[in-house]
Protein backbone atom coordinates (compact mmCIF):
# COMPACT_ATOMS: atom_id res chain seq x y z
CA UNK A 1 10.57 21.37 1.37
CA UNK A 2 14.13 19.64 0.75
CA UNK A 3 13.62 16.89 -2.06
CA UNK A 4 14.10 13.57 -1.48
CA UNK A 5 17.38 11.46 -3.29
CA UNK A 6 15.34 8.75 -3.78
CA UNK A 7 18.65 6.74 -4.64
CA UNK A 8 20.44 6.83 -1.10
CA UNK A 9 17.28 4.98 0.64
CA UNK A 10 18.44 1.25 0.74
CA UNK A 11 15.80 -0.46 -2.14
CA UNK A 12 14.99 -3.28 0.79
CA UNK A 13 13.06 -0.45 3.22
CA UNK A 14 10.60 1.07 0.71
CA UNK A 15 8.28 0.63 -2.02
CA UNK A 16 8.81 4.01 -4.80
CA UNK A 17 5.77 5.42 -6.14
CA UNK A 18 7.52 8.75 -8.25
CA UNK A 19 7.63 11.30 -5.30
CA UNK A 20 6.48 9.33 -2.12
CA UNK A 21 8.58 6.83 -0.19
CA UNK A 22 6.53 4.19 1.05
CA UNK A 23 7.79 2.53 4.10
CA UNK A 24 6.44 -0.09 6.92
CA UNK A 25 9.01 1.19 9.40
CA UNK A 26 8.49 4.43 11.91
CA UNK A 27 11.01 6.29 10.23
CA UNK A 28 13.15 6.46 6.90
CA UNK A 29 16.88 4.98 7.08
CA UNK A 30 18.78 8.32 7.06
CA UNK A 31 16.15 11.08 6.65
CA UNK A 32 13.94 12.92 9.41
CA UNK A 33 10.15 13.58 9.67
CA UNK A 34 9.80 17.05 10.08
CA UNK A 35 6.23 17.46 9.62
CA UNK A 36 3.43 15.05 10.57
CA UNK A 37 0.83 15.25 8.05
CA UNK A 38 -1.88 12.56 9.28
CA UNK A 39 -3.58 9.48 8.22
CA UNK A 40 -4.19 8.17 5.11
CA UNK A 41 -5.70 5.56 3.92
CA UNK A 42 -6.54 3.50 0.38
CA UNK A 43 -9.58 1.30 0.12
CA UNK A 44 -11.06 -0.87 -2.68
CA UNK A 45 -13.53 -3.88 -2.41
CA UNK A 46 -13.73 -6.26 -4.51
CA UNK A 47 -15.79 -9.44 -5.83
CA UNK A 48 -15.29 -11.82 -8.83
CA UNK A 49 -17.30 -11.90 -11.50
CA UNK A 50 -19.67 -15.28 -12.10
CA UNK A 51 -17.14 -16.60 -14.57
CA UNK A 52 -14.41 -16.46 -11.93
CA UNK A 53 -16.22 -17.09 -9.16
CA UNK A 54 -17.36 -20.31 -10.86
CA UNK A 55 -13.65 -21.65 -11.78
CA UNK A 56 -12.59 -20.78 -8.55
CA UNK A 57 -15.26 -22.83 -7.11
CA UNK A 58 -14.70 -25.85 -9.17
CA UNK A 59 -10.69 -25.78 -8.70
CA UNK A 60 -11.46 -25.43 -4.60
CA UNK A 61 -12.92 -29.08 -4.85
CA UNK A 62 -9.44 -30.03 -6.38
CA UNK A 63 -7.50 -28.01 -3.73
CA UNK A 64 -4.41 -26.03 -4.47
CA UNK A 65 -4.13 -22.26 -4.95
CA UNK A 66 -7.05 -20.53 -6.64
CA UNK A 67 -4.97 -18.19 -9.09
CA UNK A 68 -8.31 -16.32 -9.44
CA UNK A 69 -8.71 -14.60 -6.02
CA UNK A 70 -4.67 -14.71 -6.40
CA UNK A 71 -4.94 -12.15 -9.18
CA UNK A 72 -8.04 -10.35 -7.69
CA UNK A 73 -6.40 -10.06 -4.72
CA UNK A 74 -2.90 -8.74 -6.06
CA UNK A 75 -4.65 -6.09 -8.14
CA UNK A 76 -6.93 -5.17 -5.26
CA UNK A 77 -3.90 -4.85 -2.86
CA UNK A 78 -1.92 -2.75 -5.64
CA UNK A 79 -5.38 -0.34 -5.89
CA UNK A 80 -5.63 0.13 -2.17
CA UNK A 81 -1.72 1.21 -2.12
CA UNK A 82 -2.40 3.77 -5.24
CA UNK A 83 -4.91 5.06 -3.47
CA UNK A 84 -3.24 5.33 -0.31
CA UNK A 85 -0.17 6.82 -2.03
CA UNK A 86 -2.49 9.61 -4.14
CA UNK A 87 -3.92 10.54 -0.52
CA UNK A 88 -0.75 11.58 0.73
CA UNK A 89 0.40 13.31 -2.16
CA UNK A 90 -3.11 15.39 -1.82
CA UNK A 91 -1.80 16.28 1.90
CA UNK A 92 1.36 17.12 0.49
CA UNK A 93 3.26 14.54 1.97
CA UNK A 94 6.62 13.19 0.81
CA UNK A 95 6.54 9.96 2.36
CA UNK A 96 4.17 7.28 3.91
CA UNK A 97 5.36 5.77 6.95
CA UNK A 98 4.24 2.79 9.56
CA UNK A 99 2.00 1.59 6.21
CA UNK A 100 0.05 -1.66 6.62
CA UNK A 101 -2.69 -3.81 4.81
CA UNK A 102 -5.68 -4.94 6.33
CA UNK A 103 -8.45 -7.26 4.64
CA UNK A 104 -11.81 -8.34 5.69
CA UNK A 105 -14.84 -10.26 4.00
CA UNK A 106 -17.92 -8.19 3.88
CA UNK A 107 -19.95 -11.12 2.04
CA UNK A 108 -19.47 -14.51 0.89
CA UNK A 109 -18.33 -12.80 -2.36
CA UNK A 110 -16.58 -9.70 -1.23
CA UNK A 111 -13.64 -9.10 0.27
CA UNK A 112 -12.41 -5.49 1.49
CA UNK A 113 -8.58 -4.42 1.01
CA UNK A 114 -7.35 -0.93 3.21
CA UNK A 115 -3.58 0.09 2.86
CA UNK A 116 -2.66 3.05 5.27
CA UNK A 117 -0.39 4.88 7.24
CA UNK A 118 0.78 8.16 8.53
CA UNK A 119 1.81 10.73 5.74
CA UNK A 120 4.65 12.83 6.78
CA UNK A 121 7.15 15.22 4.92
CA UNK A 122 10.82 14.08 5.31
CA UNK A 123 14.34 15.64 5.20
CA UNK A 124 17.77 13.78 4.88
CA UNK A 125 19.71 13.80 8.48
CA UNK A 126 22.56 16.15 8.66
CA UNK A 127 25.38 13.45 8.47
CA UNK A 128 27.86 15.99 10.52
């Protein structure tokens, strides 16, 4: 498998974990999938604790953003695309591409966060 110059993909198309390209695109800007690995996927659900759950209920009668869920929901969104990322590498895969979030509430206090995609293993085009 040909390594991937991380450097000559334009920094606006991906997200970088250390060896896996991350892209939302069907393809990455200059390179060719040459193996389709499969699905992957990242999952984490979440739930404040009381503490937060309580502050974020009394700023909601004030209205505004609730910088709890905020947080919870950055961190949660980061842990689904580790995840997601560590799947691929398990496959093998080089790169990650057509990746999406999707969220859902599974209670009043939870909320589900899935990053995924199609792992493939890419090789830069010839440029002749």
């Amino acid at each position: 498998m040909e390594e991937v110059r991380l450097e000559s993909i334009p920094l606006n198309t991906a997200t970088f974990a250390d060896d896996i390209v991350v892209v939302t695109s069907n393809f990455v800007p200059g390179y060719k999938a040459v193996e389709t690995l499969g699905f992957v996927y990242g999952l984490t659900v979440r739930s404040r604790g009381v503490g937060g759950q309580i502050g974020a209920g009394i700023r909601s009668m004030f209205g505004g953003e609730i910088k709890e869920y905020v947080k919870m929901m950055e961190e949660s969104r980061n842990q689904a695309l580790e995840r997601m990322i560590a799947h691929a590498r398990s496959m093998g895969a080089n790169a990650i591409i057509s990746s999406r979030f999707d969220s859902d509430q599974i209670s009043d206090i939870m909320q589900e966060i899935l990053a995924y995609g199609t792992a493939v293993i890419i090789e830069e085009e010839d440029s002749s």
